[in-house]
PDB file of N, CA and C in Angstrom:
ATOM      1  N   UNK A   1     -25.381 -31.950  -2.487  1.00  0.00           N
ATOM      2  CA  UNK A   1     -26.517 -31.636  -1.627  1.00  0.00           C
ATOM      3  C   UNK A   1     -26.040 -31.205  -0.232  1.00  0.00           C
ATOM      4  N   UNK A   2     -24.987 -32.191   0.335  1.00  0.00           N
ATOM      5  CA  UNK A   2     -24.598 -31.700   1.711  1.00  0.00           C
ATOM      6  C   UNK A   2     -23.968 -30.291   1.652  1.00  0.00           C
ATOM      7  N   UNK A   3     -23.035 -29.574   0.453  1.00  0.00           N
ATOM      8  CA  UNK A   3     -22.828 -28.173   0.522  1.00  0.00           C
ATOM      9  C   UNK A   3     -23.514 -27.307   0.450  1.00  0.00           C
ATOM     10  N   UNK A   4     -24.755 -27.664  -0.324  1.00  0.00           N
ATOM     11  CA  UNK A   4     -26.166 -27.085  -0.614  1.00  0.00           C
ATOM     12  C   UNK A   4     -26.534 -26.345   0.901  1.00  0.00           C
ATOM     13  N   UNK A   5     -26.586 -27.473   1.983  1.00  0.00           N
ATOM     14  CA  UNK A   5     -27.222 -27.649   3.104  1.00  0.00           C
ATOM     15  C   UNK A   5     -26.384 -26.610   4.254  1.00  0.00           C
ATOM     16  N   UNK A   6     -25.513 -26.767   3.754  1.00  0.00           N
ATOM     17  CA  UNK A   6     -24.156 -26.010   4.663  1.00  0.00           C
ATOM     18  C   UNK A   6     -24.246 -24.617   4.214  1.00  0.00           C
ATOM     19  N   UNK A   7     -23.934 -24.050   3.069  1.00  0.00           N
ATOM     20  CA  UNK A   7     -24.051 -23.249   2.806  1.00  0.00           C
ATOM     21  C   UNK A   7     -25.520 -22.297   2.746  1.00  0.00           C
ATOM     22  N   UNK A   8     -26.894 -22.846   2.907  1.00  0.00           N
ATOM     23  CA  UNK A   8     -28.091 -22.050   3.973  1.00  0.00           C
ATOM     24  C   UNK A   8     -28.060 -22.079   4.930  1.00  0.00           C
ATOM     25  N   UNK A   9     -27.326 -23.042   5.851  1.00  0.00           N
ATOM     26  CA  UNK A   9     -27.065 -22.944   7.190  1.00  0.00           C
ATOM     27  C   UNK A   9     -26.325 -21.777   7.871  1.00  0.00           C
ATOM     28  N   UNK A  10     -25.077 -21.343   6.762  1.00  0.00           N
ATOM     29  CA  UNK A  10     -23.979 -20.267   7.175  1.00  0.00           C
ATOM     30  C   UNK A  10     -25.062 -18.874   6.927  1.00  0.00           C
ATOM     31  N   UNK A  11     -25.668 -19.202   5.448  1.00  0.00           N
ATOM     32  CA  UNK A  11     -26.293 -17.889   4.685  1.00  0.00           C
ATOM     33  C   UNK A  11     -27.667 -17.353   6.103  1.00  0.00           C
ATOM     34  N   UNK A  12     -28.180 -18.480   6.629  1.00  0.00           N
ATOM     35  CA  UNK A  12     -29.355 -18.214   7.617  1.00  0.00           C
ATOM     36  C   UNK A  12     -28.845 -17.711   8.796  1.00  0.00           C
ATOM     37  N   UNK A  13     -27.378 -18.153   9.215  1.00  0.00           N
ATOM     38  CA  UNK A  13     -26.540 -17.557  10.611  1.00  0.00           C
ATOM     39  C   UNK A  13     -26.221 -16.283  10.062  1.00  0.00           C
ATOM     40  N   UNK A  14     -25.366 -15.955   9.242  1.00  0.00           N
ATOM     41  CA  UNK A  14     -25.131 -14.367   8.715  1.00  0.00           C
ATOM     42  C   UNK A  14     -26.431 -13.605   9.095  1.00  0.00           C
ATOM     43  N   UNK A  15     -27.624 -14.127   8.488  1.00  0.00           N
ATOM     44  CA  UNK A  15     -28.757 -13.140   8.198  1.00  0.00           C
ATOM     45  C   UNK A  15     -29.208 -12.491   9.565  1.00  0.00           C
ATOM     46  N   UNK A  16     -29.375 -13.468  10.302  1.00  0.00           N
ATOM     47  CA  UNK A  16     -29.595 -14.004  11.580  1.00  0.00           C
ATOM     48  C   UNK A  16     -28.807 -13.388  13.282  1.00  0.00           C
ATOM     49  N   UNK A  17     -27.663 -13.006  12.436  1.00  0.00           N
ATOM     50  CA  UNK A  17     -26.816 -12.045  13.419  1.00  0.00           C
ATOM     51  C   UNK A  17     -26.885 -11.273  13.451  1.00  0.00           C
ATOM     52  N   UNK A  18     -26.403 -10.374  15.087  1.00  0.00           N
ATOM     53  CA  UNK A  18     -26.800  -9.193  15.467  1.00  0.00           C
ATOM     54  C   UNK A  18     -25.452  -7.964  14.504  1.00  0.00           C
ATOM     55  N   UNK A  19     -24.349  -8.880  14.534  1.00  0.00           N
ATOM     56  CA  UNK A  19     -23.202  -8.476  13.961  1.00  0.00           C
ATOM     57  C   UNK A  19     -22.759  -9.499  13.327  1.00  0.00           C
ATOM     58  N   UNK A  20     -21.453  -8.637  12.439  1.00  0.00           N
ATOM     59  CA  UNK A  20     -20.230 -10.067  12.355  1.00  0.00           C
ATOM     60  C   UNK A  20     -18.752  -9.495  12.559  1.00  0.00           C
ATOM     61  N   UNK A  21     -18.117 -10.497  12.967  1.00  0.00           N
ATOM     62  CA  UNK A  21     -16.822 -10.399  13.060  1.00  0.00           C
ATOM     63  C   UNK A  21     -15.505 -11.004  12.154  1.00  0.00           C
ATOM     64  N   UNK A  22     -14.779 -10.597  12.102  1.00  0.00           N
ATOM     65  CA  UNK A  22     -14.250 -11.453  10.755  1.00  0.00           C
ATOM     66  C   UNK A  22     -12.751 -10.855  11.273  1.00  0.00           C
ATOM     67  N   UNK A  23     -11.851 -11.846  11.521  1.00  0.00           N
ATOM     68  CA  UNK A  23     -10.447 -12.375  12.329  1.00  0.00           C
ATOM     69  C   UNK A  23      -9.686 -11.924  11.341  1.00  0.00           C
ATOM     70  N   UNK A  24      -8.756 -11.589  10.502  1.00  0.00           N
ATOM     71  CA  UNK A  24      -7.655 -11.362   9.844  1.00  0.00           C
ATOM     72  C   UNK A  24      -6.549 -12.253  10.340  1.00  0.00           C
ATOM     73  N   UNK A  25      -5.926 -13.163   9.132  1.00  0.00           N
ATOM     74  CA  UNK A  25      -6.409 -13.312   7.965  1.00  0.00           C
ATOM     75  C   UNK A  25      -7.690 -14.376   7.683  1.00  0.00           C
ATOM     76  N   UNK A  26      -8.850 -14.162   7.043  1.00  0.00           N
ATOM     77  CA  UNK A  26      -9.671 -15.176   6.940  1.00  0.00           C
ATOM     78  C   UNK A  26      -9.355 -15.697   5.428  1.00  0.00           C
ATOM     79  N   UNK A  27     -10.063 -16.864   5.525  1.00  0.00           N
ATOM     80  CA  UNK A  27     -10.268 -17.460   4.611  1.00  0.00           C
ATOM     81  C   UNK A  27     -11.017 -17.024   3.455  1.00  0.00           C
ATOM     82  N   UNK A  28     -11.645 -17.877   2.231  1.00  0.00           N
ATOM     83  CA  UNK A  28     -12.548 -17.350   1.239  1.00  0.00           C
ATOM     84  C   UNK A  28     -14.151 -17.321   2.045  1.00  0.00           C
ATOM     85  N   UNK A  29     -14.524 -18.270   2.465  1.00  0.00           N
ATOM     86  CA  UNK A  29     -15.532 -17.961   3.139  1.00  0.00           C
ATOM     87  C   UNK A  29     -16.058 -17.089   3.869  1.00  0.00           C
ATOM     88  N   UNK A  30     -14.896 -16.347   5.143  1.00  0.00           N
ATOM     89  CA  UNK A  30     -15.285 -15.922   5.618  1.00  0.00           C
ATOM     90  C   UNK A  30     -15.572 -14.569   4.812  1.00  0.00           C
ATOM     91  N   UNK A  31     -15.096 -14.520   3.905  1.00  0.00           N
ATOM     92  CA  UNK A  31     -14.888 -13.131   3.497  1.00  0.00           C
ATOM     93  C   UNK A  31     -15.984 -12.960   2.214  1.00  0.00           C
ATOM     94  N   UNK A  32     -16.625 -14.437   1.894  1.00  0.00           N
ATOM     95  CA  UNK A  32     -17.803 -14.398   1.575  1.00  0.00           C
ATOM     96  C   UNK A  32     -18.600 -13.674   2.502  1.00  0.00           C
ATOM     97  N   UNK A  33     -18.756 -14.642   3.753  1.00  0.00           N
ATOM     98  CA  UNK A  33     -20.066 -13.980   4.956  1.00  0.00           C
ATOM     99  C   UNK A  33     -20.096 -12.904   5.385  1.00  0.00           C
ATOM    100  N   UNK A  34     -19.037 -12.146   5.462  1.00  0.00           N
ATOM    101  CA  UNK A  34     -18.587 -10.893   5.920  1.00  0.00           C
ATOM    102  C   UNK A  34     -19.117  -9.829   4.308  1.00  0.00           C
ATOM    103  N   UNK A  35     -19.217 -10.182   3.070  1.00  0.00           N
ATOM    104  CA  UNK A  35     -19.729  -9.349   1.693  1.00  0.00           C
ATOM    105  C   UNK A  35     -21.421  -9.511   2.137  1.00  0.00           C
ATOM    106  N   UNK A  36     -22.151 -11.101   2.667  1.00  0.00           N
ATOM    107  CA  UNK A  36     -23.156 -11.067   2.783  1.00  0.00           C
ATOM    108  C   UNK A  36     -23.536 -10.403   4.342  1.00  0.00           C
ATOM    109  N   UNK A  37     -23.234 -10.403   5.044  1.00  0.00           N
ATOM    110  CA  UNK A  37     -23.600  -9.394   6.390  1.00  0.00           C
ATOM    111  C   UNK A  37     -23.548  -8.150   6.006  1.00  0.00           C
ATOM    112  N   UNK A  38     -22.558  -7.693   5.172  1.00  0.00           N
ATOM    113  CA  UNK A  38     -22.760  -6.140   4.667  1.00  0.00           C
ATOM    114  C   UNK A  38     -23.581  -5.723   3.594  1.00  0.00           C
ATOM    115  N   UNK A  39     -24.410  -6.602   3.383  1.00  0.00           N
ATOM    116  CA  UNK A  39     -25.402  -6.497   2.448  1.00  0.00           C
ATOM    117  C   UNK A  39     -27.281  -7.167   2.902  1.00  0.00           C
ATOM    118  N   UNK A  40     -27.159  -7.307   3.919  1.00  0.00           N
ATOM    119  CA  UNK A  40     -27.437  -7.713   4.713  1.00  0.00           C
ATOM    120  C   UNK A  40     -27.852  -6.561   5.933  1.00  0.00           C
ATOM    121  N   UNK A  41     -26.616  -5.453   5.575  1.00  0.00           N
ATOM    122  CA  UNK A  41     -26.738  -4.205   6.314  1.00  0.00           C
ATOM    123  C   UNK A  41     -26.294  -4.162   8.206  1.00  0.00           C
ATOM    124  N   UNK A  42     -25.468  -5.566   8.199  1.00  0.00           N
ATOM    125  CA  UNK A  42     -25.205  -5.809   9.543  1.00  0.00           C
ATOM    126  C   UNK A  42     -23.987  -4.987  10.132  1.00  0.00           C
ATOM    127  N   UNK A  43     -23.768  -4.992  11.397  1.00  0.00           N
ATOM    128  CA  UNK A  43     -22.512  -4.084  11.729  1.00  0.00           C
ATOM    129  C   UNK A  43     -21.404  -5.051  11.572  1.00  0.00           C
ATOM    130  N   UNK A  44     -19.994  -4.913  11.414  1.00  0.00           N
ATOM    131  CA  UNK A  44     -19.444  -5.436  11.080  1.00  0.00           C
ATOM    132  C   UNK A  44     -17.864  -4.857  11.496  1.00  0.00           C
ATOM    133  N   UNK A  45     -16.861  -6.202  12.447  1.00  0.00           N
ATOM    134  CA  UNK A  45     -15.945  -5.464  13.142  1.00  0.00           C
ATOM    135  C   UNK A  45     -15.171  -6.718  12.438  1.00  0.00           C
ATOM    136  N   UNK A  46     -13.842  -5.624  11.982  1.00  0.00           N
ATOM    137  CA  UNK A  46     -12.773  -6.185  11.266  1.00  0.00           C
ATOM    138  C   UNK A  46     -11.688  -6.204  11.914  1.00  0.00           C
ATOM    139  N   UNK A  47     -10.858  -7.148  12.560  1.00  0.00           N
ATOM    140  CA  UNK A  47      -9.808  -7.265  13.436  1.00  0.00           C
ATOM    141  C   UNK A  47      -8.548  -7.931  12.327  1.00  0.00           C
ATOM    142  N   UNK A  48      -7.567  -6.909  12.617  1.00  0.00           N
ATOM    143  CA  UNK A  48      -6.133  -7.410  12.101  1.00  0.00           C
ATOM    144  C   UNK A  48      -5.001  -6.751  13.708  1.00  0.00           C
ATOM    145  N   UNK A  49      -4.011  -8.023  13.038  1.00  0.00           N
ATOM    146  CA  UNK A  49      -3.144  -7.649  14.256  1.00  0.00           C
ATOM    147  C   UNK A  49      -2.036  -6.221  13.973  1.00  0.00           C
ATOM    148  N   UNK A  50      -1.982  -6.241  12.801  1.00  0.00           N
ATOM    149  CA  UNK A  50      -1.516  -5.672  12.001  1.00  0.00           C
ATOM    150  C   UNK A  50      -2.260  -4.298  11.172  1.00  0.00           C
ATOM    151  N   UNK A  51      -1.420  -3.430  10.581  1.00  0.00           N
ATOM    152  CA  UNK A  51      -2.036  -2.552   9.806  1.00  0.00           C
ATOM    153  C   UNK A  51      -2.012  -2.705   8.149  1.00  0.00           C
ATOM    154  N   UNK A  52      -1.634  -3.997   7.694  1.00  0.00           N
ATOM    155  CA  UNK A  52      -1.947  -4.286   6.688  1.00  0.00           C
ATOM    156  C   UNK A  52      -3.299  -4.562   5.542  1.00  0.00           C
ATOM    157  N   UNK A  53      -4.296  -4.015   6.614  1.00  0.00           N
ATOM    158  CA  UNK A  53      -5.504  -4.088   6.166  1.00  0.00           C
ATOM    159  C   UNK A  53      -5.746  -2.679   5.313  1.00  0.00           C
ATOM    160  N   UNK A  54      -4.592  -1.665   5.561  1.00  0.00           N
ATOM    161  CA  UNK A  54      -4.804  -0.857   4.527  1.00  0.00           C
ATOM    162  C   UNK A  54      -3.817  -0.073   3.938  1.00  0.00           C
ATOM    163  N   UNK A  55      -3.173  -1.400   3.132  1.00  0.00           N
ATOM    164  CA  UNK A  55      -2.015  -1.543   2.042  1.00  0.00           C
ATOM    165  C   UNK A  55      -2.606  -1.630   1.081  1.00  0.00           C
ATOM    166  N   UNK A  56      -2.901  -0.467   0.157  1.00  0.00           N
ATOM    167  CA  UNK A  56      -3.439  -0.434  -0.831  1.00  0.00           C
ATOM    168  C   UNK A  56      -3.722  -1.815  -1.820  1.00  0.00           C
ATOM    169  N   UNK A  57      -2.099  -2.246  -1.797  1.00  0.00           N
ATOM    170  CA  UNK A  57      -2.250  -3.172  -3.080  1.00  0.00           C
ATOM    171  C   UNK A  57      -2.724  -4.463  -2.333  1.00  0.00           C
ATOM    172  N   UNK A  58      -3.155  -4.484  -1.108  1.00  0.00           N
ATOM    173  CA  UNK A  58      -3.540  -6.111  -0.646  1.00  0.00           C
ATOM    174  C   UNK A  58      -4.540  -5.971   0.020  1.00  0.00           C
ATOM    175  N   UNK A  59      -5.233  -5.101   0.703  1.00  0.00           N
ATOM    176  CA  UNK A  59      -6.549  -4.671   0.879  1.00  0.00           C
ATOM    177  C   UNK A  59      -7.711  -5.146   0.156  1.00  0.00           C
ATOM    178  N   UNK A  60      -8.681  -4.641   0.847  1.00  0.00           N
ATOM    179  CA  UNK A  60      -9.938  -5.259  -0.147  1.00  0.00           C
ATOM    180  C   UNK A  60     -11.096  -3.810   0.224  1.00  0.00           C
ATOM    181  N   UNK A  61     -11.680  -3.025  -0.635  1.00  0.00           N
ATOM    182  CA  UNK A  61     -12.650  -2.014  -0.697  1.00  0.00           C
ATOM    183  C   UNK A  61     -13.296  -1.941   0.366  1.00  0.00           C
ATOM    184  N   UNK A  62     -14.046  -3.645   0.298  1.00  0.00           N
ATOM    185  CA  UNK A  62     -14.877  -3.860   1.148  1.00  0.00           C
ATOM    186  C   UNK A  62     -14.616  -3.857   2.974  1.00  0.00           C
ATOM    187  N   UNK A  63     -13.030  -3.157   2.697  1.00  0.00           N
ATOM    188  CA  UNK A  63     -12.870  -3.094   4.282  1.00  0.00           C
ATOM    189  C   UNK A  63     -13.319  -1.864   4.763  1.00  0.00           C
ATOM    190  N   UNK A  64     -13.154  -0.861   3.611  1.00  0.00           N
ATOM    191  CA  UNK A  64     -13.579   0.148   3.882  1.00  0.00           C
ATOM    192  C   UNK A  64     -14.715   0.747   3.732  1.00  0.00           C
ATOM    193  N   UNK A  65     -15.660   0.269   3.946  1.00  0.00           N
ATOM    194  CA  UNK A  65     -16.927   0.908   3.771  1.00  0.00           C
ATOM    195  C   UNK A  65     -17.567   1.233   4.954  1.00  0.00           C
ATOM    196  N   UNK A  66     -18.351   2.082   5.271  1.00  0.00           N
ATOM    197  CA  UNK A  66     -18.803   2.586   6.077  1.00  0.00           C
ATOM    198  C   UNK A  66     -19.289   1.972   7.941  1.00  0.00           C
ATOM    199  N   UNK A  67     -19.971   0.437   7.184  1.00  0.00           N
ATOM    200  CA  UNK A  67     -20.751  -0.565   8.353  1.00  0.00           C
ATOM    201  C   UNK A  67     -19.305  -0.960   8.931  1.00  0.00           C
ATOM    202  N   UNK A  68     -18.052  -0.899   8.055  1.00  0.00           N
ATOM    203  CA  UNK A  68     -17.229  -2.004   8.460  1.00  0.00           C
ATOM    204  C   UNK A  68     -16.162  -1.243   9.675  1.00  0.00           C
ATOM    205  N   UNK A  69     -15.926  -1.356  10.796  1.00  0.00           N
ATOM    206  CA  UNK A  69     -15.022  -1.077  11.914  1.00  0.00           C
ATOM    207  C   UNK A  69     -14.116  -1.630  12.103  1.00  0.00           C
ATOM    208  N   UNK A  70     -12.883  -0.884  11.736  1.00  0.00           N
ATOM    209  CA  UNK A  70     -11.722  -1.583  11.478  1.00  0.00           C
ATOM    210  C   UNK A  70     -11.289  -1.564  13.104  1.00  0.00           C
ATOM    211  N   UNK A  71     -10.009  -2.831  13.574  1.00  0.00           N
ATOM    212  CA  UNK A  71      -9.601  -2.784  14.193  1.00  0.00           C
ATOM    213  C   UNK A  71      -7.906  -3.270  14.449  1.00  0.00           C
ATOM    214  N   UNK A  72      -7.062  -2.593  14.262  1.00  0.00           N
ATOM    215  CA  UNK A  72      -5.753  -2.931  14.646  1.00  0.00           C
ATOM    216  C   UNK A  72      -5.041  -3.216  15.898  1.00  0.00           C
ATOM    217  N   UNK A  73      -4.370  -4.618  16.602  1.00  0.00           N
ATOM    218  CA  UNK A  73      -3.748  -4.374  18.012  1.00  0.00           C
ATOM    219  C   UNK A  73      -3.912  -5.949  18.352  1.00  0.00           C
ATOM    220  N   UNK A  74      -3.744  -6.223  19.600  1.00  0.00           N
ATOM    221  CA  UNK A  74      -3.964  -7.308  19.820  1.00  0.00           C
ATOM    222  C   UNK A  74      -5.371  -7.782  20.325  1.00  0.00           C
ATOM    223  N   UNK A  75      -5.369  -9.022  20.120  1.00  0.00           N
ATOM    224  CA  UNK A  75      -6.815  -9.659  20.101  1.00  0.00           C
ATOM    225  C   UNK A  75      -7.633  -9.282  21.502  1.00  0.00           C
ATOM    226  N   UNK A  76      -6.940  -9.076  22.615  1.00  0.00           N
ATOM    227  CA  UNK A  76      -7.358  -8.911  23.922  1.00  0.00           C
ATOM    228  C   UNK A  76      -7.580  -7.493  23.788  1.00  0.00           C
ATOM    229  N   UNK A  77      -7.054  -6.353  22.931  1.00  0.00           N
ATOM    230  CA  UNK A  77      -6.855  -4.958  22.905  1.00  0.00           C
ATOM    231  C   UNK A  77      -8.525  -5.208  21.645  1.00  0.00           C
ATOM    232  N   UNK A  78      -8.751  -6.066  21.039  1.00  0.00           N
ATOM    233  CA  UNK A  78      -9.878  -6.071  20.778  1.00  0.00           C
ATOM    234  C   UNK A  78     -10.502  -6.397  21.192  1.00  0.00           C
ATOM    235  N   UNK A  79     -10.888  -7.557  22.013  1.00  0.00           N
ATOM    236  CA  UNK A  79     -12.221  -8.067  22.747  1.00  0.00           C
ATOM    237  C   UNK A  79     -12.564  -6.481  23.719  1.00  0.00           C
ATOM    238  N   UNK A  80     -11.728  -5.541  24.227  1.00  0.00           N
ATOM    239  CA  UNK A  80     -11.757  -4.708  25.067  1.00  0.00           C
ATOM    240  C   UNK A  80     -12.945  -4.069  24.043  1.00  0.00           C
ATOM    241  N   UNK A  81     -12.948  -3.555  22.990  1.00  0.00           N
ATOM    242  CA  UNK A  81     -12.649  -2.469  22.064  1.00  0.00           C
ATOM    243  C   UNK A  81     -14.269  -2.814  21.710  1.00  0.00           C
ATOM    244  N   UNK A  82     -14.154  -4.333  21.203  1.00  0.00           N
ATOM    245  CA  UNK A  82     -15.709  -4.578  20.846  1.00  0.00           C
ATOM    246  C   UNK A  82     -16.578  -4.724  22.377  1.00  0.00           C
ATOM    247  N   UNK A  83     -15.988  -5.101  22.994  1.00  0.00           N
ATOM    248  CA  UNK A  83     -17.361  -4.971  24.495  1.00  0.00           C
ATOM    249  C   UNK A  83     -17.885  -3.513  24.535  1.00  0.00           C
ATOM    250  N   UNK A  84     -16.770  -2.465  24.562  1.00  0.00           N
ATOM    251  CA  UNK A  84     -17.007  -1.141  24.606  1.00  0.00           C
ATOM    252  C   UNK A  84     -17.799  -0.333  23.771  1.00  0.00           C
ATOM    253  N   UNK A  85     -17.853  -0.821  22.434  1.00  0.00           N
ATOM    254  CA  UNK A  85     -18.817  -0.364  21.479  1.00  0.00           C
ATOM    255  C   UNK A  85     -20.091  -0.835  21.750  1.00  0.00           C
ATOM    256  N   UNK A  86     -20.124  -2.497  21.829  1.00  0.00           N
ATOM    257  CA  UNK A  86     -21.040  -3.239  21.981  1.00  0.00           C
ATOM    258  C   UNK A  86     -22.073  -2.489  23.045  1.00  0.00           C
ATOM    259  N   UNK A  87     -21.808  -2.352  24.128  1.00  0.00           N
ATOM    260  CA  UNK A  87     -22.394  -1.522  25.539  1.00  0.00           C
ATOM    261  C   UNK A  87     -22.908  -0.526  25.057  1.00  0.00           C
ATOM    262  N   UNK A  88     -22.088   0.621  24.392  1.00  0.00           N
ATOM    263  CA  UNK A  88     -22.206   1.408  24.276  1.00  0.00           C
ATOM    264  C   UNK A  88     -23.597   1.748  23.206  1.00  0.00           C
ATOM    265  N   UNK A  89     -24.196   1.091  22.055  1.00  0.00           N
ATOM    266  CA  UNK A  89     -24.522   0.835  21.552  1.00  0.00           C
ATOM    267  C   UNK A  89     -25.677   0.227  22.085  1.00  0.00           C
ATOM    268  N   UNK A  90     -25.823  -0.381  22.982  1.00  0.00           N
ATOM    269  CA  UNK A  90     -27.223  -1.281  23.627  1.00  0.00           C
ATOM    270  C   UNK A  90     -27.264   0.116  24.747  1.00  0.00           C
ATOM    271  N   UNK A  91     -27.009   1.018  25.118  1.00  0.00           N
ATOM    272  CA  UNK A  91     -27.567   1.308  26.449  1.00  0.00           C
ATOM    273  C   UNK A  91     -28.399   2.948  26.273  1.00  0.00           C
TER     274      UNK A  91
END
């Protein structure tokens, strides 16, 4: 019952967001919430430090789809990257 409870809690925050973000490497979950935000139809910014997010054989489809905005560099070279869209996008 308590996972029951947890898991509408995450499913109602996904729905519920303006975006999502999803850290590389995540976990199974996150990469649950990140299938349900894109179905869901939310925008969706994918941060790796690395360019291994599109190594064919370890990749995942779902990085590449259209909603999803990839991002390679460091985490501060992203917070830059998403404020800038973010703005850009509200104004």
């Amino acid at each position: 019952q308590e996972l029951k409870e947890i898991g509408q809690c995450e499913k109602d925050g996904v729905q519920r967001a303006d975006l999502f973000i999803l850290i590389l490497p995540g976990g199974k979950g996150s990469h649950i919430e990140m299938g349900m935000a894109i179905a869901f139809e939310k925008k969706v910014y994918l941060y790796s430090e690395n360019s291994g997010l599109n190594d064919f054989q370890n990749t995942s489809a779902f990085y590449h789809l259209d909603r999803v905005d990839k991002f390679m560099g460091t985490l501060e070279e992203f917070f830059h990257y998403l404020m800038k869209c973010e703005v850009a996008t509200h104004v």
